[in-house]
N, C-alpha and C. Protein backbone atom coordinates (compact mmCIF):
# COMPACT_ATOMS: atom_id res chain seq x y z
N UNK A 1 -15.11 22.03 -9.21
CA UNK A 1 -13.98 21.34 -8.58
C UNK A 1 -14.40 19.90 -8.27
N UNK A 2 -13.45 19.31 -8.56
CA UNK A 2 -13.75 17.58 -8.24
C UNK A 2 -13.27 17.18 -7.02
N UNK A 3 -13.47 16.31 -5.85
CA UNK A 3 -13.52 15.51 -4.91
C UNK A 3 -11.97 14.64 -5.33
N UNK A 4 -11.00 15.14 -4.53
CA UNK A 4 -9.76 13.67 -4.56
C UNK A 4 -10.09 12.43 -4.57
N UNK A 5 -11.09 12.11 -3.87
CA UNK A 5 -11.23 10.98 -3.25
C UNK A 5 -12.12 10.11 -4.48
N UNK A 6 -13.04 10.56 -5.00
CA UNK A 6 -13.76 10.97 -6.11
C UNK A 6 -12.99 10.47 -7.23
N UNK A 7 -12.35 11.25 -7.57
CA UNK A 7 -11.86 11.08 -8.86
C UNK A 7 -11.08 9.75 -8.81
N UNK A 8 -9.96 9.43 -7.75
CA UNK A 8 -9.54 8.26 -7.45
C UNK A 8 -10.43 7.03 -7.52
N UNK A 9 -11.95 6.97 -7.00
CA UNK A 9 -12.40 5.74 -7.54
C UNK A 9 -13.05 5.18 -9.06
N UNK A 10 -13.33 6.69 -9.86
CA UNK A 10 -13.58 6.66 -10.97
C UNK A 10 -11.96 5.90 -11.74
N UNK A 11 -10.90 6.63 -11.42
CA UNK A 11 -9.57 6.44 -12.23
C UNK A 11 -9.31 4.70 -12.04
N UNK A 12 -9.78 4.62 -10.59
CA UNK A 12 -9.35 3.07 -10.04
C UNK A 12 -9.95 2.35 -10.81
N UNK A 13 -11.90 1.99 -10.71
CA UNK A 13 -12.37 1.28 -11.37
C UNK A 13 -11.95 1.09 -12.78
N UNK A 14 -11.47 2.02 -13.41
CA UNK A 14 -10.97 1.77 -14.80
C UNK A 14 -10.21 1.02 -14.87
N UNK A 15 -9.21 1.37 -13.99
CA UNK A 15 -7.84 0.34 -13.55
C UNK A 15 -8.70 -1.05 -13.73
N UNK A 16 -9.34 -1.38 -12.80
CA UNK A 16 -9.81 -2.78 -12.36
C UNK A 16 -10.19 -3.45 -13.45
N UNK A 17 -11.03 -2.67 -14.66
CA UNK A 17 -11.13 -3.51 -16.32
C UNK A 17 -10.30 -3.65 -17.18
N UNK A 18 -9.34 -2.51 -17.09
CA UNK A 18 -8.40 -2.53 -18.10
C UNK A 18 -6.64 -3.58 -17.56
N UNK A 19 -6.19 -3.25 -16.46
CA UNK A 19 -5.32 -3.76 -15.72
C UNK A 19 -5.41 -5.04 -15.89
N UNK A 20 -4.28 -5.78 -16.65
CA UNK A 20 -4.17 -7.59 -16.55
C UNK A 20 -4.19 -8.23 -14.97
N UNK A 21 -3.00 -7.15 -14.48
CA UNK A 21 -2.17 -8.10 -13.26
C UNK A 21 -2.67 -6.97 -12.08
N UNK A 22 -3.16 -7.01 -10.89
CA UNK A 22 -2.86 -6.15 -9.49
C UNK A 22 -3.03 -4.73 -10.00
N UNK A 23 -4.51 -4.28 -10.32
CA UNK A 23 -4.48 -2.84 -10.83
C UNK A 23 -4.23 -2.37 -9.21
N UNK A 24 -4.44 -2.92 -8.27
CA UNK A 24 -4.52 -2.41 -6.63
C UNK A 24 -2.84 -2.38 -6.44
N UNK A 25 -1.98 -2.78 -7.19
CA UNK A 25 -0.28 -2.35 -7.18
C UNK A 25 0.15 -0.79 -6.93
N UNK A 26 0.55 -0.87 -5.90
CA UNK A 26 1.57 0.62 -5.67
C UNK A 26 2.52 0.60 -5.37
N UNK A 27 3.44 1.26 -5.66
CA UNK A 27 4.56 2.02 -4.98
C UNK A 27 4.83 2.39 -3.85
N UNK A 28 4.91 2.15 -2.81
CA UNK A 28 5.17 3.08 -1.59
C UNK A 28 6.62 3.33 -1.08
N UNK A 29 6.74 4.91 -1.30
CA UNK A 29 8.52 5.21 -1.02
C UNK A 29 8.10 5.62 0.85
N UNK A 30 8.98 5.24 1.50
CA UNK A 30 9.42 5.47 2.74
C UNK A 30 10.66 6.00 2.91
N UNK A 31 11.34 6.85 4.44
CA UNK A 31 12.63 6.93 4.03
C UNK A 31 12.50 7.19 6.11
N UNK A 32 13.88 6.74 5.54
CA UNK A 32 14.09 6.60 7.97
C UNK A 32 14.56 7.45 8.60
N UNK A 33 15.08 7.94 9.66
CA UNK A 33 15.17 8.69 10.55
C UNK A 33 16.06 9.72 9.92
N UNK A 34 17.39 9.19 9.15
CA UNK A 34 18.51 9.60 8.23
C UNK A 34 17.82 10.41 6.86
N UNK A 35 16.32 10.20 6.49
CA UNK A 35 16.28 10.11 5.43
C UNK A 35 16.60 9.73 4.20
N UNK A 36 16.86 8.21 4.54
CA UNK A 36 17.09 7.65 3.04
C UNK A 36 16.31 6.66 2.77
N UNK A 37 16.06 7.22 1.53
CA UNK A 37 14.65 6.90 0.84
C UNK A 37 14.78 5.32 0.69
N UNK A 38 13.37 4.66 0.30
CA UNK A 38 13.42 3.12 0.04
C UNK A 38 11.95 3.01 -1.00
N UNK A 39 11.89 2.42 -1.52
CA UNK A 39 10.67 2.46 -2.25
C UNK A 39 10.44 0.68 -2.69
N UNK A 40 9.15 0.29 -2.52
CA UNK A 40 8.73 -0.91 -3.02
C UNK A 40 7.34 -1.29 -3.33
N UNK A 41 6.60 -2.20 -3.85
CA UNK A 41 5.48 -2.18 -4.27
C UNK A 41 5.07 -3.30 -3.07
N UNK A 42 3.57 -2.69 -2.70
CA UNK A 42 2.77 -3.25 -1.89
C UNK A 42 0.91 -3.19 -2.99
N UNK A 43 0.26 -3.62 -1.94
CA UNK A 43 -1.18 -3.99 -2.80
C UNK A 43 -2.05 -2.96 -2.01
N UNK A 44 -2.78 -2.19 -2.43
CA UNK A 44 -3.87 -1.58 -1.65
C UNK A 44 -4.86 -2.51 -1.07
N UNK A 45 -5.21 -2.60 -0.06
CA UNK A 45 -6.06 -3.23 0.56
C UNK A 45 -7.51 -2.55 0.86
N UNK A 46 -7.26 -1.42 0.92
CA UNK A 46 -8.65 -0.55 1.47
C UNK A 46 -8.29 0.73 1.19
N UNK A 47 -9.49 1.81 0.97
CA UNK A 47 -9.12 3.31 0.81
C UNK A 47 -10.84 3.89 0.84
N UNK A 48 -10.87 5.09 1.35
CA UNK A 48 -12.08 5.84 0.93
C UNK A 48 -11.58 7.14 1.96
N UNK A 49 -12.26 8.11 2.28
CA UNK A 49 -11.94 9.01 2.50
C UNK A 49 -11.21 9.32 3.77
N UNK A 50 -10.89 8.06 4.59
CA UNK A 50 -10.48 8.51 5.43
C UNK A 50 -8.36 7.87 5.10
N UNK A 51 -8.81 7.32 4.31
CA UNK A 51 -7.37 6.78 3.89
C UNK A 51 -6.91 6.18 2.81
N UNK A 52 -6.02 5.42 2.56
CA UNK A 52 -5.45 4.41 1.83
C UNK A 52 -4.68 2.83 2.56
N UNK A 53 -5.17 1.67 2.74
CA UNK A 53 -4.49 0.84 3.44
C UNK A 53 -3.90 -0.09 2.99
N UNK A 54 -2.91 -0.45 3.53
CA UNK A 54 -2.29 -1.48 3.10
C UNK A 54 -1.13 -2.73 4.39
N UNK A 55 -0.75 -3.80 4.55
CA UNK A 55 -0.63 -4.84 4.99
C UNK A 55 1.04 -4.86 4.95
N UNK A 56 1.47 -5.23 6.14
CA UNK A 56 2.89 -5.55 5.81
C UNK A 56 3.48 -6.27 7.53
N UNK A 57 4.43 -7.08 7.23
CA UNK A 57 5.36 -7.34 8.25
C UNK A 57 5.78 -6.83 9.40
N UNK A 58 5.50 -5.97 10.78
CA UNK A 58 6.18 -5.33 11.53
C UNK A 58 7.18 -5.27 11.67
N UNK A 59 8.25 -6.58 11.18
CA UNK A 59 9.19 -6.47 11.43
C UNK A 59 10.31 -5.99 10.07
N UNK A 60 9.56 -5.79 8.89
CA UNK A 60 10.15 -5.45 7.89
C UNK A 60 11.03 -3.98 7.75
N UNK A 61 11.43 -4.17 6.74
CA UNK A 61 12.31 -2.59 6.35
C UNK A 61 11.28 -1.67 6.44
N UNK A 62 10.21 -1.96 5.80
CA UNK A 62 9.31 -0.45 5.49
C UNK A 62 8.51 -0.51 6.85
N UNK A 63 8.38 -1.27 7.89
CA UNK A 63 7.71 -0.70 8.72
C UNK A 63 8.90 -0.30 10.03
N UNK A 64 10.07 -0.58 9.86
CA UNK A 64 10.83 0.05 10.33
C UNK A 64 11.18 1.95 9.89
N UNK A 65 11.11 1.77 8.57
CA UNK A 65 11.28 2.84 8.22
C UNK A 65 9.84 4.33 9.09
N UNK A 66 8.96 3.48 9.00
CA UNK A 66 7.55 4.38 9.55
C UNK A 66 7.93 4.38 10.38
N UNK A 67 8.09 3.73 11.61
CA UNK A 67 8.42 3.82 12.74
C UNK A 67 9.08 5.14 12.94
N UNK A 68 10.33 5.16 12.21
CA UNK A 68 11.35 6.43 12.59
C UNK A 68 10.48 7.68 11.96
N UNK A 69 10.17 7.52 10.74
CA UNK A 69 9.44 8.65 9.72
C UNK A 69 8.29 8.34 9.58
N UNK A 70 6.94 9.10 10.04
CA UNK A 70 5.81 8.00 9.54
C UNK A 70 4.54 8.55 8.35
N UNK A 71 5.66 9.33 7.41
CA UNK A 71 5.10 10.20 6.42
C UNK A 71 5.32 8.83 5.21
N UNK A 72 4.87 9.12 4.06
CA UNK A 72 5.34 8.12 2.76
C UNK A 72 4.64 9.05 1.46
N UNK A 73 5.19 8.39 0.57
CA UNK A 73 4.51 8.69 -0.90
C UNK A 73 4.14 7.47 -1.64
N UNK A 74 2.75 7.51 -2.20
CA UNK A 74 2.43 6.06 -3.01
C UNK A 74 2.10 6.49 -4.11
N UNK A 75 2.19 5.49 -4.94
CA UNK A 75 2.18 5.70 -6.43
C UNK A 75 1.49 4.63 -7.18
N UNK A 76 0.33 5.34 -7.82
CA UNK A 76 -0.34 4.20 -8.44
C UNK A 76 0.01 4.25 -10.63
N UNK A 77 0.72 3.55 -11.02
CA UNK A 77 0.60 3.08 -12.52
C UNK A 77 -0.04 2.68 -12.91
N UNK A 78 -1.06 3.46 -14.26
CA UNK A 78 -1.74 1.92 -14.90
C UNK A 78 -1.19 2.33 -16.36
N UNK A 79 -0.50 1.43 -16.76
CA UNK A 79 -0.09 1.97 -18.59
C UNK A 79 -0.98 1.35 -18.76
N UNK A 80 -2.06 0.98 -18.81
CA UNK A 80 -3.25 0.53 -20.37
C UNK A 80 -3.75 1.68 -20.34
N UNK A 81 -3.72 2.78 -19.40
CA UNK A 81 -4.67 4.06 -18.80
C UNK A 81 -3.38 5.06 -19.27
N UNK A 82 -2.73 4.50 -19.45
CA UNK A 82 -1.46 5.93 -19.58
C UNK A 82 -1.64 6.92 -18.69
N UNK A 83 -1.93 6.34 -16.78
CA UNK A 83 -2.60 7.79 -15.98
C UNK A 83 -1.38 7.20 -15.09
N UNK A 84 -1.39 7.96 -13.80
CA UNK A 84 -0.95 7.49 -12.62
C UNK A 84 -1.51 8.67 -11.70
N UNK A 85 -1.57 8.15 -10.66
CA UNK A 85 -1.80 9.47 -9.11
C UNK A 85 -0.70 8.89 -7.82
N UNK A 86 -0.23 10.32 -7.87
CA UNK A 86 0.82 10.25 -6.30
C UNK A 86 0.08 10.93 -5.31
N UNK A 87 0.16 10.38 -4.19
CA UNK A 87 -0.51 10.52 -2.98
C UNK A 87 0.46 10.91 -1.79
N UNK A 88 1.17 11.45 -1.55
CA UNK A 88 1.76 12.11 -0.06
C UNK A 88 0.82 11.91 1.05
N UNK A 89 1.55 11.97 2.34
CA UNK A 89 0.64 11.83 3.31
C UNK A 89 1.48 11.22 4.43
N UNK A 90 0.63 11.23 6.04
CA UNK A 90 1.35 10.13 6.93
C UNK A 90 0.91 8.93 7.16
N UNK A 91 1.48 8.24 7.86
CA UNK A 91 0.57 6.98 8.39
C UNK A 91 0.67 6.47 9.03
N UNK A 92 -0.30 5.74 9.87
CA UNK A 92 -0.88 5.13 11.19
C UNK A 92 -0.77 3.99 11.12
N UNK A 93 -1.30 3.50 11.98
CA UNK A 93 -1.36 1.80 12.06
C UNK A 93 -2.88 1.50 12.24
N UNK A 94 -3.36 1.17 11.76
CA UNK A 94 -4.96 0.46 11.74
C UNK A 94 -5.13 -0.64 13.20
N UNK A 95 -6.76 -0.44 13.50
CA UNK A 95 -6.33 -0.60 14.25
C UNK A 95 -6.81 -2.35 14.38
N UNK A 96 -6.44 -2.95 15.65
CA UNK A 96 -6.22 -4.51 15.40
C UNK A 96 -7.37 -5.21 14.77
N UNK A 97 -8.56 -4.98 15.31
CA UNK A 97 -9.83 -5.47 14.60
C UNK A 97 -9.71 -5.00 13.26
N UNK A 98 -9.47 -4.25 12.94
CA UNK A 98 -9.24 -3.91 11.54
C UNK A 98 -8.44 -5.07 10.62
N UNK A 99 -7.36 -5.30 11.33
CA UNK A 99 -6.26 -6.37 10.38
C UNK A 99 -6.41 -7.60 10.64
N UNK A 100 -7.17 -7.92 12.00
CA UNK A 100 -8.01 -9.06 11.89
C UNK A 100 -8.89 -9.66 11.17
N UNK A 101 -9.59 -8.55 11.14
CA UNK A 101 -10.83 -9.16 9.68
C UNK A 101 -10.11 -8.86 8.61
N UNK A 102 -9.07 -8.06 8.41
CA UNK A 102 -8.35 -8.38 6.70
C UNK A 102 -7.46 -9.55 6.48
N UNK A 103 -7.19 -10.23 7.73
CA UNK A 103 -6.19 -11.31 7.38
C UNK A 103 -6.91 -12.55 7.56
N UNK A 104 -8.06 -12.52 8.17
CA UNK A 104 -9.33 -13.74 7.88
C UNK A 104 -9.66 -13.80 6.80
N UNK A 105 -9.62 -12.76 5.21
CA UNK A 105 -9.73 -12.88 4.33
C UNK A 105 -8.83 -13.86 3.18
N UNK A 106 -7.47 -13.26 3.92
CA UNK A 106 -6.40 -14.03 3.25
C UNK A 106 -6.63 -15.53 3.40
N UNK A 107 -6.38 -15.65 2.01
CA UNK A 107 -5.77 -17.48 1.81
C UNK A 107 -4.98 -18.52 2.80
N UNK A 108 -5.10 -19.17 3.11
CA UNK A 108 -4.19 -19.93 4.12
C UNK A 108 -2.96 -19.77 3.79
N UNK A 109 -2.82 -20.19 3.31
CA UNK A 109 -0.83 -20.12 2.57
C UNK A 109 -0.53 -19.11 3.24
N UNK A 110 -0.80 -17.85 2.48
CA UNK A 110 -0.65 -16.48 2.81
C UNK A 110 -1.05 -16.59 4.59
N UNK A 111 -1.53 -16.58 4.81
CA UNK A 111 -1.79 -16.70 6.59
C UNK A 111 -0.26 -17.47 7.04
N UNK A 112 -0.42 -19.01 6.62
CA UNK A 112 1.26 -18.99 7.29
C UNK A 112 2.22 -18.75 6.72
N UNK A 113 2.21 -18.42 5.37
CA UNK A 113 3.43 -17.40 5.16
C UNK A 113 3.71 -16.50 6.17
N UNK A 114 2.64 -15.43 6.65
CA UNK A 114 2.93 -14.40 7.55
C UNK A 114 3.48 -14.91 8.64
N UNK A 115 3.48 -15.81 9.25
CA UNK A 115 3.93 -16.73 10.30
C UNK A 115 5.16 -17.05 10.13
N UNK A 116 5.48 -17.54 8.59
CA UNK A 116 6.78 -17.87 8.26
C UNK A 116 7.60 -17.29 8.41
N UNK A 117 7.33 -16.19 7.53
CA UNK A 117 8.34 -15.31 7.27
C UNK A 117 8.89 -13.82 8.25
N UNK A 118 10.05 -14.24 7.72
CA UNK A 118 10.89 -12.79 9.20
C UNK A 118 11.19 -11.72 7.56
N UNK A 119 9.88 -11.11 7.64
CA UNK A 119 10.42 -10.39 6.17
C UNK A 119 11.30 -9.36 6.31
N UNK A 120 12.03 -9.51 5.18
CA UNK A 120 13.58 -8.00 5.12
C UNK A 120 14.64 -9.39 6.37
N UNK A 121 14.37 -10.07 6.81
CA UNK A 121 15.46 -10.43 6.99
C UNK A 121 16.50 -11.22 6.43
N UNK A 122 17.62 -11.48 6.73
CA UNK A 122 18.29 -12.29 5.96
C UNK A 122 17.85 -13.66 5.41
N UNK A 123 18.05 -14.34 4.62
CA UNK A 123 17.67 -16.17 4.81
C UNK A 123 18.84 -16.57 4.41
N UNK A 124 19.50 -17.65 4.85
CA UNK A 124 20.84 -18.63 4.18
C UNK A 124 19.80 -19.69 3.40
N UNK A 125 18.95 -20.13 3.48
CA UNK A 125 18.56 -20.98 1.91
C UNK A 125 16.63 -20.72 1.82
N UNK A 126 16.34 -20.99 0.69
CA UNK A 126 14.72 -21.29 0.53
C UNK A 126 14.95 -21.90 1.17
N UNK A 127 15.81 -23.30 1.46
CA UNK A 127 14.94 -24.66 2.27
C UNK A 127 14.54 -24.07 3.73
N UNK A 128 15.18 -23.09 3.94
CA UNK A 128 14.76 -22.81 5.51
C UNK A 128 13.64 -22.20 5.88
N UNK A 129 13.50 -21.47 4.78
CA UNK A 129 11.70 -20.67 4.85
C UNK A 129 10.95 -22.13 4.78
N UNK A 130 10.88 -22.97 3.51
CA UNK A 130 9.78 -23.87 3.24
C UNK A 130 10.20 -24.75 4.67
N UNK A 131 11.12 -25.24 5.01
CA UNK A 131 10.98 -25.63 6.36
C UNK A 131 10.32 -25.06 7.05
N UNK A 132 10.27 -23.91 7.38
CA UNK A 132 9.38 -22.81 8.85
C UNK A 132 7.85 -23.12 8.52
N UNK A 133 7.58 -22.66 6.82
CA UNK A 133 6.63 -22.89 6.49
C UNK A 133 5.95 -24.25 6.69
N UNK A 134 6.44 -25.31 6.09
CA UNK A 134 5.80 -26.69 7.17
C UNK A 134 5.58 -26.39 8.04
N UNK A 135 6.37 -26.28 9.17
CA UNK A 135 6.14 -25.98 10.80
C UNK A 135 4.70 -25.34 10.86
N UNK A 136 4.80 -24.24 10.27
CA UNK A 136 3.39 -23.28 10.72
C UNK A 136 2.09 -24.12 9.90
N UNK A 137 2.47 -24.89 8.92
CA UNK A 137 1.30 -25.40 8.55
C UNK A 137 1.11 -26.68 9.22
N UNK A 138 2.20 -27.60 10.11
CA UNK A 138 1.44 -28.92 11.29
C UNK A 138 1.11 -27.82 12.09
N UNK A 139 1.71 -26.73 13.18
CA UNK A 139 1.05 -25.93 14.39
C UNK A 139 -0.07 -25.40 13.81
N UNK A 140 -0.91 -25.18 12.67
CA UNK A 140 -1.94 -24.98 12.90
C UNK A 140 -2.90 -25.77 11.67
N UNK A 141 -2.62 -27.04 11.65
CA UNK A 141 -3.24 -28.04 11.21
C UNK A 141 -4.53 -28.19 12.08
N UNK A 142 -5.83 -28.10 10.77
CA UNK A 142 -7.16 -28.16 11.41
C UNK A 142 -7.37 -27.31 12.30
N UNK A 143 -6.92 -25.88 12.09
CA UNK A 143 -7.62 -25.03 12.68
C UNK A 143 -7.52 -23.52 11.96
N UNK A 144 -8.20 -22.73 12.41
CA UNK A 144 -7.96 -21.43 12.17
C UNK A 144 -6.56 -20.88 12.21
N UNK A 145 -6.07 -20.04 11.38
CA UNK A 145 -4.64 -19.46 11.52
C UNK A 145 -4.72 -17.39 11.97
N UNK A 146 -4.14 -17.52 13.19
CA UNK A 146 -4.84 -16.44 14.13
C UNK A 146 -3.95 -15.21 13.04
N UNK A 147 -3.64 -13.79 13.17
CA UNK A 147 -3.05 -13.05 12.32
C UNK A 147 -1.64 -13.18 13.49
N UNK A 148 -0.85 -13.00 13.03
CA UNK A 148 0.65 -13.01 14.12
C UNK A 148 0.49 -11.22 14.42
N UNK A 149 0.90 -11.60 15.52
CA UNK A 149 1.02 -9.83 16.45
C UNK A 149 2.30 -9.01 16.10
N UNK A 150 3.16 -9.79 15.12
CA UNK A 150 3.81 -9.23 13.82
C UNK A 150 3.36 -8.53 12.85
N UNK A 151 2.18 -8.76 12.47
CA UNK A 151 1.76 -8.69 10.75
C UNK A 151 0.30 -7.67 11.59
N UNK A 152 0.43 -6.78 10.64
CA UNK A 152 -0.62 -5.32 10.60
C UNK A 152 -0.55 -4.44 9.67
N UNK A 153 -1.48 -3.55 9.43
CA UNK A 153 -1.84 -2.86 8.33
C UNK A 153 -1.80 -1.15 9.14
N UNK A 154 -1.55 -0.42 7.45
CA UNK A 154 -1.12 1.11 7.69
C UNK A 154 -2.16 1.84 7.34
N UNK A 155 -2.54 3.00 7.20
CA UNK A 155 -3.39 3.73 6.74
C UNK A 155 -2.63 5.11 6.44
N UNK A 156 -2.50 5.39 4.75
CA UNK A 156 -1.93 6.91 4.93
C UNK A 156 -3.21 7.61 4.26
N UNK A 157 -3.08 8.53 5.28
CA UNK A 157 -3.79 9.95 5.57
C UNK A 157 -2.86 10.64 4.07
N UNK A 158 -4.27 11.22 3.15
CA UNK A 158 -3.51 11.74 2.17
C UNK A 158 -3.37 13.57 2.54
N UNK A 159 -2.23 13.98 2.44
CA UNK A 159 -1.77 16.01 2.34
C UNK A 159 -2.42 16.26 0.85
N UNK A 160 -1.32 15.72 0.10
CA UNK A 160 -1.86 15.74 -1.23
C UNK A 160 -1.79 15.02 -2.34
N UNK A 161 -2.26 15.01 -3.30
CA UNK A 161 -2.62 14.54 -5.00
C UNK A 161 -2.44 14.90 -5.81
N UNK A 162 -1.72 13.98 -6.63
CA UNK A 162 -1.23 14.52 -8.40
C UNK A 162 -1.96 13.61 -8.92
N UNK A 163 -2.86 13.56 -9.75
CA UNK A 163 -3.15 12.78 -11.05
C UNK A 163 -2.88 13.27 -12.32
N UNK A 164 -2.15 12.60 -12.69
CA UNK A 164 -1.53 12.56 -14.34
C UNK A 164 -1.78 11.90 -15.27
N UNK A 165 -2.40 12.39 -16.28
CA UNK A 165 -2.72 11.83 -17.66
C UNK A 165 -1.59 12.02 -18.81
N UNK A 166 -1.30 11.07 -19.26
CA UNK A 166 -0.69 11.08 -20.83
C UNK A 166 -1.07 11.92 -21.98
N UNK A 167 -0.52 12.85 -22.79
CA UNK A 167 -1.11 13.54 -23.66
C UNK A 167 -0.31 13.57 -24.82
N UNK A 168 -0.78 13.58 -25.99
CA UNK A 168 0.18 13.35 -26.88
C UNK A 168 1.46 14.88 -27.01
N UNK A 169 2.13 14.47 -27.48
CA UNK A 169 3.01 15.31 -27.25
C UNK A 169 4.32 15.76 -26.07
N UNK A 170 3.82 14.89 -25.23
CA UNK A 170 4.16 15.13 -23.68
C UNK A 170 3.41 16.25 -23.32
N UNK A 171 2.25 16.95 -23.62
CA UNK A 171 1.37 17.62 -23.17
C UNK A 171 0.58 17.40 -21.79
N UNK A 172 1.17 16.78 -21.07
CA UNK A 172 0.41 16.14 -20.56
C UNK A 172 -0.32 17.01 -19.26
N UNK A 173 -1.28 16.27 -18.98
CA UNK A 173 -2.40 17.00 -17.70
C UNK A 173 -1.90 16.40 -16.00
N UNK A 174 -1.56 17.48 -15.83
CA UNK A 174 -1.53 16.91 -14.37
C UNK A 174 -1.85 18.18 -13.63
N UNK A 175 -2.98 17.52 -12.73
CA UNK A 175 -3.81 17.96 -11.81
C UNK A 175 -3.54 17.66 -10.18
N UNK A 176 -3.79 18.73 -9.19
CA UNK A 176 -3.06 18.75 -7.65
C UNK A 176 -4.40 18.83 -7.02
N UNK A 177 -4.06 18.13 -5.68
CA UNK A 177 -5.30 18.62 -4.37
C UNK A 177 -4.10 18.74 -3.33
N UNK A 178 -4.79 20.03 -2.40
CA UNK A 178 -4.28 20.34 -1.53
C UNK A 178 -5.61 20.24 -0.62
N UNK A 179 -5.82 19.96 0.87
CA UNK A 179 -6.10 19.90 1.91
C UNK A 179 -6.48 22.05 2.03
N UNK A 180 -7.80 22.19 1.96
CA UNK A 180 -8.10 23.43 2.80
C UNK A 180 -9.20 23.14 3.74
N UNK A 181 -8.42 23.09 5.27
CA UNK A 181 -9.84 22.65 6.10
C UNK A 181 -10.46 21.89 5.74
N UNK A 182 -11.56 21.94 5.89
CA UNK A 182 -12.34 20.78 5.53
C UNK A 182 -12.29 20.17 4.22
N UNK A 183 -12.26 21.18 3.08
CA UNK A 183 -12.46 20.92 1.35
C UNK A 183 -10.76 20.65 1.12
N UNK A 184 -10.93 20.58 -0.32
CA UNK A 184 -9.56 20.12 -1.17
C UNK A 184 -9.40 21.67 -2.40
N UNK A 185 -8.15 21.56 -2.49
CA UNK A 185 -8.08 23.20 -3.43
C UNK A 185 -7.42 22.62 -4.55
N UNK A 186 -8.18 22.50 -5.70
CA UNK A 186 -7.72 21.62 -6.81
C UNK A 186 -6.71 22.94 -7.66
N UNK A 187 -5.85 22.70 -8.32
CA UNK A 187 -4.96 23.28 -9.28
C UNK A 187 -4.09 22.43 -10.29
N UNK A 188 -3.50 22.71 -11.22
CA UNK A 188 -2.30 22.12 -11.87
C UNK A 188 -1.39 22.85 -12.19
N UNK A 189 -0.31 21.95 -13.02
CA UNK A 189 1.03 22.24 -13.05
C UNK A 189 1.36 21.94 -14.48
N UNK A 190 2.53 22.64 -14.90
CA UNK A 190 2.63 22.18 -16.05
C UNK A 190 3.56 20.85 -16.24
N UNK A 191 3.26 20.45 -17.42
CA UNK A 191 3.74 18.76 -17.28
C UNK A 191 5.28 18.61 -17.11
C-alpha cells in the first residue's frame, strides 16, 4: 500500500518538469450554508502531511463560503501527465505567523494588490482599483508592506483521495485513500 501523501509528491514533482504554466494550479469547489456550489482556481502554497495550503482574501466569495461550510474539494490537472488527484476534506485557517512569513515572500505588487483589492467585490472601473493601488503603493513607499488582517491562508485537512491516470481506451486507473485511524485504506474504482 502506498502513502497519500507520498504518492502526491512523486505525481507533483512530475507536474513541476513537465507543466508549462502553475503546475501548483487547483481547483477548489466550495459551496455555502444553502449549498451552492462555487468552484475556482487558486495556487497551492504549501502541503505535506498535515495539509494542503493555500492564500486568499477574507473578504472574498470563497472565504465567505468556508465560513458558512468549511469542508471543500480541490482538484489538481496536469494534461502533459494525463493524471489528476481530488482531495476532499475541511479547512482551517492557518495560523497568523504562518501567513506572515508566506506573504513576506510575495512580490511587492502582489503585497499591495492585497491591500488593494476588495476581492469578489463589485468595481465600477479598472481606473478605480489602479487608483487604490497607487494609494497603497505612496502609504507604503520605502518600507515594508505588512500582510492586511484581510488576507490569510487555509489549510484543508484531506478525508480522502482519488488519483487518476489516463489509459488508453478510457481504461483508466483510478485509485482511493480513505483515512483508517492513523493509516490510509487504499482501494479503486472502476473508471
Amino acid at each position: 500500500m502506498t502513502d497519500p501523501f507520498s504518492l502526491f509528491d512523486n505525481w507533483f514533482a512530475e507536474a513541476r518538469k513537465t507543466e508549462i504554466n502553475d503546475s501548483n494550479a487547483m481547483t477548489i469547489a466550495t459551496a455555502d450554508a444553502d449549498g451552492q456550489p462555487s468552484a475556482r482556481m487558486v495556487l497551492l502554497k504549501g502541503h505535506g502531511p498535515d495539509g494542503f495550503i493555500f492564500y486568499t482574501n477574507q473578504r472574498s466569495r470563497k472565504a465567505g463560503d468556508i465560513a458558512e461550510n468549511p469542508k471543500a474539494a480541490i482538484l489538481f490537472h496536469w494534461k502533459s501527465l494525463r493524471r489528476q488527484i481530488r482531495i476532499e476534506g475541511s479547512l482551517s485557517r492557518v495560523p497568523d505567523a504562518t501567513a506572515d512569513a508566506y506573504f513576506a515572500t510575495r512580490g511587492r505588487d502582489s503585497q499591495l494588490g492585497a491591500w488593494a483589492s476588495d476581492q469578489s467585490s463589485p468595481l465600477d472601473s479598472r481606473a478605480t482599483f489602479e487608483a487604490r493601488f497607487a494609494e497603497m503603493t505612496k502609504r507604503f513607499e520605502g518600507g515594508e508592506v505588512p500582510r492586511p488582517p484581510h488576507w490569510s491562508g487555509y489549510r484543508l485537512t484531506p478525508a480522502h483521495f482519488e488519483f487518476w491516470q489516463d489509459q488508453a481506451h478510457r481504461l483508466h486507473e483510478r485509485r482511493i485513500f480513505s483515512p483508517d485511524g492513523d493509516a490510509w485504506t487504499e482501494g479503486l474504482l472502476y473508471p
